[in-house]
Protein backbone atom coordinates (compact mmCIF):
# COMPACT_ATOMS: atom_id res chain seq x y z
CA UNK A 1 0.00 0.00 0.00
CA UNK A 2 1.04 3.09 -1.05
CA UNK A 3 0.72 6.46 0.93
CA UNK A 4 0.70 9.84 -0.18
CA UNK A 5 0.34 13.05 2.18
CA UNK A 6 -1.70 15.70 0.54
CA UNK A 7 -1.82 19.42 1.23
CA UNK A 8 -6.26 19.45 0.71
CA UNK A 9 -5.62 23.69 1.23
CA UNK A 10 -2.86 24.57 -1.11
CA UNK A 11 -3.48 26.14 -4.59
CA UNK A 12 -6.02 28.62 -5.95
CA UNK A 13 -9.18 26.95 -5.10
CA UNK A 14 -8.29 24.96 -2.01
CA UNK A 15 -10.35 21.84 -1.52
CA UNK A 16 -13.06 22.71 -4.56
CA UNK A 17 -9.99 20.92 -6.37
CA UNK A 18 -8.18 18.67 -4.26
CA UNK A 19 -10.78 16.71 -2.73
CA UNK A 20 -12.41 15.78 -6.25
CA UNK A 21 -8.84 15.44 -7.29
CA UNK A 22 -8.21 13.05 -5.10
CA UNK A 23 -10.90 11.35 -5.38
CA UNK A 24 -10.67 10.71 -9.08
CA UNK A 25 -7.22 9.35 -8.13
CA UNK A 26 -8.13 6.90 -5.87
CA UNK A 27 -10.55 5.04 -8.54
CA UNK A 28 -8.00 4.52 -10.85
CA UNK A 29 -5.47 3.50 -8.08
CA UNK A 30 -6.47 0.77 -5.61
CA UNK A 31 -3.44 -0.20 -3.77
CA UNK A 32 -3.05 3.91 -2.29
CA UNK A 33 -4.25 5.53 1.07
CA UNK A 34 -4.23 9.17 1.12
CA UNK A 35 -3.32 11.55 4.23
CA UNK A 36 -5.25 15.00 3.75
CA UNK A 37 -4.07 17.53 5.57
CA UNK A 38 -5.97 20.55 6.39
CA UNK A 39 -8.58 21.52 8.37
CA UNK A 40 -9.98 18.72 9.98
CA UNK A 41 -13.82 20.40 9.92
CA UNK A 42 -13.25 21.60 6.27
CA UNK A 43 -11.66 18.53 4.78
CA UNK A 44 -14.08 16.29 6.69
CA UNK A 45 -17.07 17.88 5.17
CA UNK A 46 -16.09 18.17 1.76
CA UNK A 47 -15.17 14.43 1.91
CA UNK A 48 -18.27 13.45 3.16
CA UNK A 49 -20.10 15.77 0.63
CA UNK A 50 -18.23 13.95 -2.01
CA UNK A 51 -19.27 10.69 -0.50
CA UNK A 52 -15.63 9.94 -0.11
CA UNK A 53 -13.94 6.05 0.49
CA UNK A 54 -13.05 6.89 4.02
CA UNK A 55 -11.79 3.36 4.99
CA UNK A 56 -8.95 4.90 2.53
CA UNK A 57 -8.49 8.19 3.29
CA UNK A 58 -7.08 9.60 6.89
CA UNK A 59 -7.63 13.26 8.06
CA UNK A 60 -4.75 15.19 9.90
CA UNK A 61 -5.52 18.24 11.11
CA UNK A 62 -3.74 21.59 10.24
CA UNK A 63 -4.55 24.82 11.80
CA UNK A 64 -2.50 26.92 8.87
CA UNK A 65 -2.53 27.54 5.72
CA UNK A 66 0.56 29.10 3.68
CA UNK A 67 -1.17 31.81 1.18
CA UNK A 68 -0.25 31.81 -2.37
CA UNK A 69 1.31 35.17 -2.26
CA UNK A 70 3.26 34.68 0.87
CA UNK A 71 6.92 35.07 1.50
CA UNK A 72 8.56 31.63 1.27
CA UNK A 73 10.98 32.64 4.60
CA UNK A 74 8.02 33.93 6.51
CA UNK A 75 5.61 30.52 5.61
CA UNK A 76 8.74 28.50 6.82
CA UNK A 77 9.32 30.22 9.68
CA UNK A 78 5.93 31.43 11.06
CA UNK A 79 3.44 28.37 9.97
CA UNK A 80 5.42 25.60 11.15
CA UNK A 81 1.54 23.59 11.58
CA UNK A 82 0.59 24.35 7.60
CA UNK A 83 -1.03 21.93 6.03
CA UNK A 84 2.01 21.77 3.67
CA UNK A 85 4.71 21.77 6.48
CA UNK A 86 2.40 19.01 7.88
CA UNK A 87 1.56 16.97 4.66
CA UNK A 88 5.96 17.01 4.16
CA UNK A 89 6.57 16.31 7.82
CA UNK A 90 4.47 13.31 6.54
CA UNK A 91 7.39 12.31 4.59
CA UNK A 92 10.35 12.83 6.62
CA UNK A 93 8.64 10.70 9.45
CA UNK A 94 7.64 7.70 7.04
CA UNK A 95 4.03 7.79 7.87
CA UNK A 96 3.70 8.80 3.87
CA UNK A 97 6.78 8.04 0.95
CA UNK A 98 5.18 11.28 -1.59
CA UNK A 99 3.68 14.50 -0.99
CA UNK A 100 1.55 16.68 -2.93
CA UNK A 101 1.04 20.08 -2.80
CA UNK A 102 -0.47 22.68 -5.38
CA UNK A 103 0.33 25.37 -2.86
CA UNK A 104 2.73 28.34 -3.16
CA UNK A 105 5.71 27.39 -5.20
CA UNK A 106 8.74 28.57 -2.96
CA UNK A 107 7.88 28.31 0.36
CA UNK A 108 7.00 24.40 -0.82
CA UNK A 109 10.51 24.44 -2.00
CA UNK A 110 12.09 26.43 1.43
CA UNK A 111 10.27 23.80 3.55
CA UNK A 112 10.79 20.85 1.84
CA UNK A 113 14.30 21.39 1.52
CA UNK A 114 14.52 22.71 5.33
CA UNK A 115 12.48 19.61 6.62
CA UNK A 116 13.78 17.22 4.45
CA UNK A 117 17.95 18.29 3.34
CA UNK A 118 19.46 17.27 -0.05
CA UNK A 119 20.94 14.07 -0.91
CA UNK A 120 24.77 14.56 -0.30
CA UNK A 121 26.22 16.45 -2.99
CA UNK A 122 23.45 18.24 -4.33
CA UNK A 123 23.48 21.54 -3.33
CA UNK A 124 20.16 22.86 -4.55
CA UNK A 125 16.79 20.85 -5.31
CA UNK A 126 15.92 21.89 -9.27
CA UNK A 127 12.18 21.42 -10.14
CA UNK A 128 11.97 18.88 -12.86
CA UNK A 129 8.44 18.01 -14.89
CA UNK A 130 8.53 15.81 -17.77
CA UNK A 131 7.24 17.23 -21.30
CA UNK A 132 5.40 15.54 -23.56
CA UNK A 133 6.78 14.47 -27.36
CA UNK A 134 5.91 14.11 -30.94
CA UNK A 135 5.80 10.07 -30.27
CA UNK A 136 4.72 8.82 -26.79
CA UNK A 137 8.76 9.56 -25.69
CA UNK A 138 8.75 11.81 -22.64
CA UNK A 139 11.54 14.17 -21.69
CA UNK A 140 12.71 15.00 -18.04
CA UNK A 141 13.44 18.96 -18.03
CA UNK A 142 15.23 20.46 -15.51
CA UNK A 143 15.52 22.94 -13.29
CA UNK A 144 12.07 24.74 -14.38
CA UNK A 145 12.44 27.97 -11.76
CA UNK A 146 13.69 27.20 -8.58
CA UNK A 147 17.48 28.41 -9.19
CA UNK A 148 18.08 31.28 -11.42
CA UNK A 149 21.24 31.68 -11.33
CA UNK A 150 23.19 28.47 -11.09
CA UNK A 151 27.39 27.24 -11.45
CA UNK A 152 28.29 24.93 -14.09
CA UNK A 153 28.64 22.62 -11.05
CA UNK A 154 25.49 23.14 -9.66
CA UNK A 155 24.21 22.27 -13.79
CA UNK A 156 26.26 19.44 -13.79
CA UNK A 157 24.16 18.52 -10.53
CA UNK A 158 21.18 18.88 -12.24
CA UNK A 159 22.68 17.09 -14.68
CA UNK A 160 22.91 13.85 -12.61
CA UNK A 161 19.98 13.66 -10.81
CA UNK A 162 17.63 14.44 -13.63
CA UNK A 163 19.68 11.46 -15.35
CA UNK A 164 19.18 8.99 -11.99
CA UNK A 165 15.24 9.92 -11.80
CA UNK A 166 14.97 8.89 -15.66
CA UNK A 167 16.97 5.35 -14.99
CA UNK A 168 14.74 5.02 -11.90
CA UNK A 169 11.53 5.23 -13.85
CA UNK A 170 12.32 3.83 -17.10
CA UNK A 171 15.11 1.31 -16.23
CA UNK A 172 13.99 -0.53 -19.98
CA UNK A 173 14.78 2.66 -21.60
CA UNK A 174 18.56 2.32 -20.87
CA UNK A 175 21.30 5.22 -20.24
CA UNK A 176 19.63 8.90 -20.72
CA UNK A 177 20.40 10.58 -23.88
CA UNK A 178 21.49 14.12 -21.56
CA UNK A 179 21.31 17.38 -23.51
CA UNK A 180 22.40 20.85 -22.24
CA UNK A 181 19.93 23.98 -23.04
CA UNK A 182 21.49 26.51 -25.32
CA UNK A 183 21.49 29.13 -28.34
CA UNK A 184 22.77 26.72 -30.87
CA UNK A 185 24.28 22.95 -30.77
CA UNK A 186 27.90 24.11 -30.70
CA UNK A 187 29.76 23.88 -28.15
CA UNK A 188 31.64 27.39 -28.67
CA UNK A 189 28.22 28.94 -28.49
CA UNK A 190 26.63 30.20 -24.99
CA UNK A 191 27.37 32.10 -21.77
CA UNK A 192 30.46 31.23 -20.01
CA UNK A 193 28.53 29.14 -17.36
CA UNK A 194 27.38 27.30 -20.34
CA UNK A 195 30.79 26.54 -22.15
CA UNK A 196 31.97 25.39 -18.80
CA UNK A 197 29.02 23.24 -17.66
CA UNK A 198 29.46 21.48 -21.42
CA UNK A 199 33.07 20.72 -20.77
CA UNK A 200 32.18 19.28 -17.10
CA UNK A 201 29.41 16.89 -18.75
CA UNK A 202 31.60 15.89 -21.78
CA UNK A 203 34.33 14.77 -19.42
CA UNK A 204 31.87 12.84 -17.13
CA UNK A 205 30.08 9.39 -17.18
CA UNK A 206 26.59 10.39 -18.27
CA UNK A 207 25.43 10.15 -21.98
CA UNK A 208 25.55 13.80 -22.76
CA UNK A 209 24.94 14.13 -26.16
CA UNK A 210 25.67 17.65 -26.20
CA UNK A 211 23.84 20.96 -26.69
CA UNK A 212 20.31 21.35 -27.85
CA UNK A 213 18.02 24.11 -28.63
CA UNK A 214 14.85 25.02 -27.61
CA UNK A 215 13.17 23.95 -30.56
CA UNK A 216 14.04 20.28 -30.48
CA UNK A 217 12.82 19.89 -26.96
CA UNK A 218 9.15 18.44 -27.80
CA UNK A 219 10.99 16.08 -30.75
CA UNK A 220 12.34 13.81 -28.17
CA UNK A 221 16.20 14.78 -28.86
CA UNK A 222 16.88 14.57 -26.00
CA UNK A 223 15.68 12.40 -22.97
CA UNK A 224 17.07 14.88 -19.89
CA UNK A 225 17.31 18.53 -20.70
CA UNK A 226 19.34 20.07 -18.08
CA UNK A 227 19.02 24.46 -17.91
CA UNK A 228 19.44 27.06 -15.08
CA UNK A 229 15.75 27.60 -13.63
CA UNK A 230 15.58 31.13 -15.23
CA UNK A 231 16.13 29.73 -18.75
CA UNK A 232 14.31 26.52 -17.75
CA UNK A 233 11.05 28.45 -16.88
CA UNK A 234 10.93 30.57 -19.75
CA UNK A 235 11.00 27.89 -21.95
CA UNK A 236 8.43 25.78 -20.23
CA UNK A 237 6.13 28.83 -20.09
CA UNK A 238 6.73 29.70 -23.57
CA UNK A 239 5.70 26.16 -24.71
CA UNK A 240 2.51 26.03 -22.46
CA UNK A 241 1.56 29.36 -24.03
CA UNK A 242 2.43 28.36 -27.83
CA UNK A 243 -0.06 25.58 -26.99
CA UNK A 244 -2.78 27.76 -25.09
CA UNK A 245 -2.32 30.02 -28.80
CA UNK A 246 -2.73 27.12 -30.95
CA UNK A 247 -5.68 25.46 -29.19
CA UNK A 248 -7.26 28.67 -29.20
CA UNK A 249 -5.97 29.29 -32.85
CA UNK A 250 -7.67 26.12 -34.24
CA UNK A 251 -11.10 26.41 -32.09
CA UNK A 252 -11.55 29.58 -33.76
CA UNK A 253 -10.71 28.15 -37.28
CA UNK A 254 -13.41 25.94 -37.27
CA UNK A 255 -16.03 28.01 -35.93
CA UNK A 256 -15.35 30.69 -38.33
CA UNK A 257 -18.35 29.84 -40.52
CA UNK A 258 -20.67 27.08 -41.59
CA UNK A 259 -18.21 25.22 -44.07
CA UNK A 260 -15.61 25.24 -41.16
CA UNK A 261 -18.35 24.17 -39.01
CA UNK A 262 -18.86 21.26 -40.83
CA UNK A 263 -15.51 20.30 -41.47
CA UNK A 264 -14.57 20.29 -37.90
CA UNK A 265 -17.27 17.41 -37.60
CA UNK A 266 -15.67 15.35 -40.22
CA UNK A 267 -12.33 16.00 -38.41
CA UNK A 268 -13.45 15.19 -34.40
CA UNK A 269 -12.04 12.48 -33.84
CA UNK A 270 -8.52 14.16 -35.13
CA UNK A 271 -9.49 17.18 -32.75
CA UNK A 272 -10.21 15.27 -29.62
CA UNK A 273 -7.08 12.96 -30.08
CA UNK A 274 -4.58 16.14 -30.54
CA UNK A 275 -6.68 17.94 -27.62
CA UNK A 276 -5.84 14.82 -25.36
CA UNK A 277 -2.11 15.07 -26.23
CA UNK A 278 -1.72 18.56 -26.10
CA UNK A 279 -4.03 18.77 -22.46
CA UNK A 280 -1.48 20.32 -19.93
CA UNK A 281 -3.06 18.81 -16.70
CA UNK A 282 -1.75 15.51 -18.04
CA UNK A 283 1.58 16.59 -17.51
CA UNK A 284 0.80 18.47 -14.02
CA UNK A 285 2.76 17.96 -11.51
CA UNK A 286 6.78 18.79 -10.97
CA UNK A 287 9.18 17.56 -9.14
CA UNK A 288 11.15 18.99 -6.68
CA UNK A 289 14.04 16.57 -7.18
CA UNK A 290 17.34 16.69 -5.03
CA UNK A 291 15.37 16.23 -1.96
CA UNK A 292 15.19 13.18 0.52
CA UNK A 293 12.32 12.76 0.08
CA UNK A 294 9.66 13.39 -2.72
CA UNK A 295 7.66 16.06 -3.11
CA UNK A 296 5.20 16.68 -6.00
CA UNK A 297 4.13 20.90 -7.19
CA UNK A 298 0.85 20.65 -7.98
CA UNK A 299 0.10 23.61 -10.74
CA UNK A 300 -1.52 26.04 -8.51
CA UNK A 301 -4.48 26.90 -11.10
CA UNK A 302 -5.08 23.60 -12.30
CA UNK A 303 -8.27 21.88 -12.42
CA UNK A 304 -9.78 18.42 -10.15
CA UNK A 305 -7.89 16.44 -13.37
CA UNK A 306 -4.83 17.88 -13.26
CA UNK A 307 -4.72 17.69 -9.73
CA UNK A 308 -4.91 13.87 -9.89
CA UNK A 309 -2.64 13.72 -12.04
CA UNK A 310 -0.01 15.56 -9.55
CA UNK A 311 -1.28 12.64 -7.51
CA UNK A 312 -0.21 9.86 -10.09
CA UNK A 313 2.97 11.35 -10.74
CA UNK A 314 3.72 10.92 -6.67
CA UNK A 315 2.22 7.28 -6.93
CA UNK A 316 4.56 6.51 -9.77
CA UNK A 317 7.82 7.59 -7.78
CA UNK A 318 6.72 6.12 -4.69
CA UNK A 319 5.82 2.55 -6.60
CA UNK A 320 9.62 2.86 -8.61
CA UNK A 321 11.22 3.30 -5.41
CA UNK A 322 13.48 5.99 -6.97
CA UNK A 323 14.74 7.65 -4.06
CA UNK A 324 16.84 5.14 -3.37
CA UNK A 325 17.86 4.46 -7.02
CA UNK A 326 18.52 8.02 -7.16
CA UNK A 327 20.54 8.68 -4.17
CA UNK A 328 22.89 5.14 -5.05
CA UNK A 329 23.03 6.70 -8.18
CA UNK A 330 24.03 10.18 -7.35
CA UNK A 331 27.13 8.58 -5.40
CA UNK A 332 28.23 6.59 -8.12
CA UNK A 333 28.18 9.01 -10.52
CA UNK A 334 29.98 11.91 -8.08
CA UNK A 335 32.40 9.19 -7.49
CA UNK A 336 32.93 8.31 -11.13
CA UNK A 337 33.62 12.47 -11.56
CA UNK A 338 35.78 13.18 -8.88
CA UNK A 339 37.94 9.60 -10.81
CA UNK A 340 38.03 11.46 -13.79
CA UNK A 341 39.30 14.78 -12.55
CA UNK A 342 41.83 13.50 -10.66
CA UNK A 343 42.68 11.55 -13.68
CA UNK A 344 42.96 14.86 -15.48
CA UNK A 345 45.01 16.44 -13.09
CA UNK A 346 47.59 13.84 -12.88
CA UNK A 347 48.02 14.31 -16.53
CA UNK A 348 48.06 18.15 -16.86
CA UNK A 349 50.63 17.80 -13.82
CA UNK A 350 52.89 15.08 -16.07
CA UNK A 351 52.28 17.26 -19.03
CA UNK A 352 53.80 20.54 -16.72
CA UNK A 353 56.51 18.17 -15.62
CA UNK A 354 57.24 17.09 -19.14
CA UNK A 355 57.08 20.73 -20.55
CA UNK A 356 59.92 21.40 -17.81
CA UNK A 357 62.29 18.79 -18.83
C-alpha cells in the first residue's frame, strides 16, 4: 500500500480541487491511502459531501494555511503547523513516501528542503516536470524555476539527478540521452557558465549528447534537458503558451463559418485525439528533485484532473522506489567524476613536468 500526504488547502481553489482530485485518483489506483491535511472540519465535510472512500483516506488536522502570495521565509518560519509543512513532515517521518502540494511554489521548495535536506552532494533541489513528445517519448526537463542563477557545477548537478530519476523510472529505456539547453548545438556557443558546464558533462560518465536548442525539446532529442531555472522556466512557459495560442488558434478556425463548421465534424475524432495530447493537466505535476524525500508541485491553477494527475505522478515515484535508485546513483556518478578529474590532473601535472624537462 502506497501512501501519499496531501496538502487538501494549497493552490487557488483549495479543496473545490483537491478533494475531487483526489478522489478521481483513488478510482483509478487501488493499492493507495491518502493523508489529507488541512482543516480537519473543512476537509471532513467536503469528503463526506463527495461521498468519499473513508476506509482509505485519513484526516490530519492543520490549523494553517501558507497563502499563495506569501513570502517563502516567513511561511517557513511562522506556519510551522501548515497543512504543507504538515503533509511534508508526513514524509520525513515515514508515515507517507510522496507529498503533494499545489500550494505556493517557494515556500514548498524552502520547507521541503529545510524539513527534508538534499541528498549529499546536491546543493540545490531543481524542479523537474517531464514534457510531452511528438511520439509517446517523454523528456525529463530540468531545473524549471527554482534556481536562477546556477554554477556549471550546480548544472552538472542537475545534470545527474535528472539522469538517476529517468533510470529510476524507465530502467527498460537504458542510459539517458542528456542534452544541455542553449542558443545553438555548438559547443563554442553560450554564456560562459554554459561553455563550462558542457566541458564538465563531456568529461563525465553520463550520456551527454551535447547541446540542444529550444526547438528540439518536444521532438524527443533529447531524454534529460538540463538548464538554469531562469532559462528553464521561460522555456516551459513559452511552450505552455504556444499551446494555449494554438488550441485557441484552431477552435476559432473551425467556428469561423458554416463550411468550417462542418468540417470540424468530419475531423473530431482528429481534434479530440490532438486535444488529449496537447491537455497540460496531463503533464501536471513537478518535481522537486534533489530532496530526501519526494515532493510533488501541484500547478496552482489547475483543475480536479490535473490535480490527480499531480497525484499519479507521486504514486509513480513512490511505486519505482526511486529515491533510493537516485541517491545510489548520485554517489556513483559523483564518485565516477571526482575519478576522472583527478585523472585529469595527474596528466596536466605530467604534461607541466614534461614541458619542464
Amino acid at each position: 500500500m502506497i501512501t501519499l500526504a496531501v496538502d487538501a488547502m494549497g493552490g487557488d481553489s483549495g479543496l473545490a480541487v483537491t478533494v475531487p482530485g483526489a478522489l478521481a485518483f483513488l478510482k483509478q489506483q487501488q493499492d493507495v491511502h491518502l493523508i489529507m491535511v488541512g482543516d480537519e472540519s473543512a476537509v471532513r465535510q467536503a469528503l463526506s459531501a463527495a461521498n468519499a472512500p473513508m476506509e482509505r483516506i485519513t484526516v490530519l488536522h492543520a490549523s494553517e494555511v501558507v497563502g499563495m502570495d506569501e513570502a517563502p521565509q516567513l511561511a517557513l518560519k511562522n506556519k510551522k503547523d501548515s497543512s504543507m509543512r504538515i503533509a511534508i513532515n508526513q514524509v520525513k517521518e515515514g508515515t507517507a513516501q510522496a507529498a503533494v502540494s499545489a500550494g505556493n511554489t517557494g515556500a514548498l521548495m524552502a520547507t521541503a528542503r529545510f524539513v527534508l535536506k538534499t541528498i549529499p552532494g546536491i546543493d540545490r533541489p531543481a524542479i523537474a516536470k517531464f514534457l510531452p513528445s511528438d511520439s509517446e517519448h517523454l523528456t525529463l526537463a530540468l531545473d524549471l524555476g527554482a534556481n536562477v542563477d546556477c554554477t556549471p557545477e550546480q548544472l552538472v548537478q542537475f545534470a545527474i539527478i535528472g539522469n538517476e530519476l529517468f533510470q529510476a523510472l524507465y530502467p527498460q529505456k537504458g542510459s539517458p540521452r542528456v542534452g544541455l539547453l542553449n542558443v545553438g548545438t555548438e559547443d563554442i556557443k553560450g554564456t560562459d557558465t554554459v561553455k563550462q558546464t558542457f566541458k564538465l558533462l563531456k568529461s563525465s560518465k553520463l550520456n551527454f549528447i551535447g547541446n540542444i536548442e529550444s526547438n528540439g525539446v518536444l521532438y524527443g532529442e533529447a531524454d534529460v534537458i538540463v538548464a538554469d531555472g531562469f532559462v528553464g522556466n521561460i522555456m516551459l512557459k513559452t511552450i505552455e503558451g504556444a499551446v494555449k495560442f494554438m488550441s485557441g488558434a484552431i477552435r476559432q478556425e473551425f467556428q469561423r463559418n458554416l463550411f468550417n463548421k462542418m468540417a470540424a465534424v468530419a475531423a473530431l475524432p482528429a481534434l479530440k485525439g490532438l486535444k488529449s495530447k496537447l491537455d497540460p493537466r496531463k503533464f501536471n505535476g513537478a518535481i522537486l528533485l534533489g530532496l530526501r524525500g519526494i515532493v510533488i508541485k501541484s500547478h496552482g491553477g489547475t483543475d480536479d484532473v490535473g490535480f490527480s494527475y499531480a497525484l499519479e505522478e507521486a504514486y509513480h515515484e513512490a511505486k519505482s522506489a526511486s529515491l533510493s535508485k537516485i541517491e545510489q546513483g548520485v554517489a556513483e556518478q559523483f564518485a565516477a567524476l571526482e575519478a576522472i578529474k583527478a585523472e585529469q590532473a595527474a596528466q596536466e601535472a605530467q604534461q607541466a613536468e614534461e614541458n619542464k624537462v
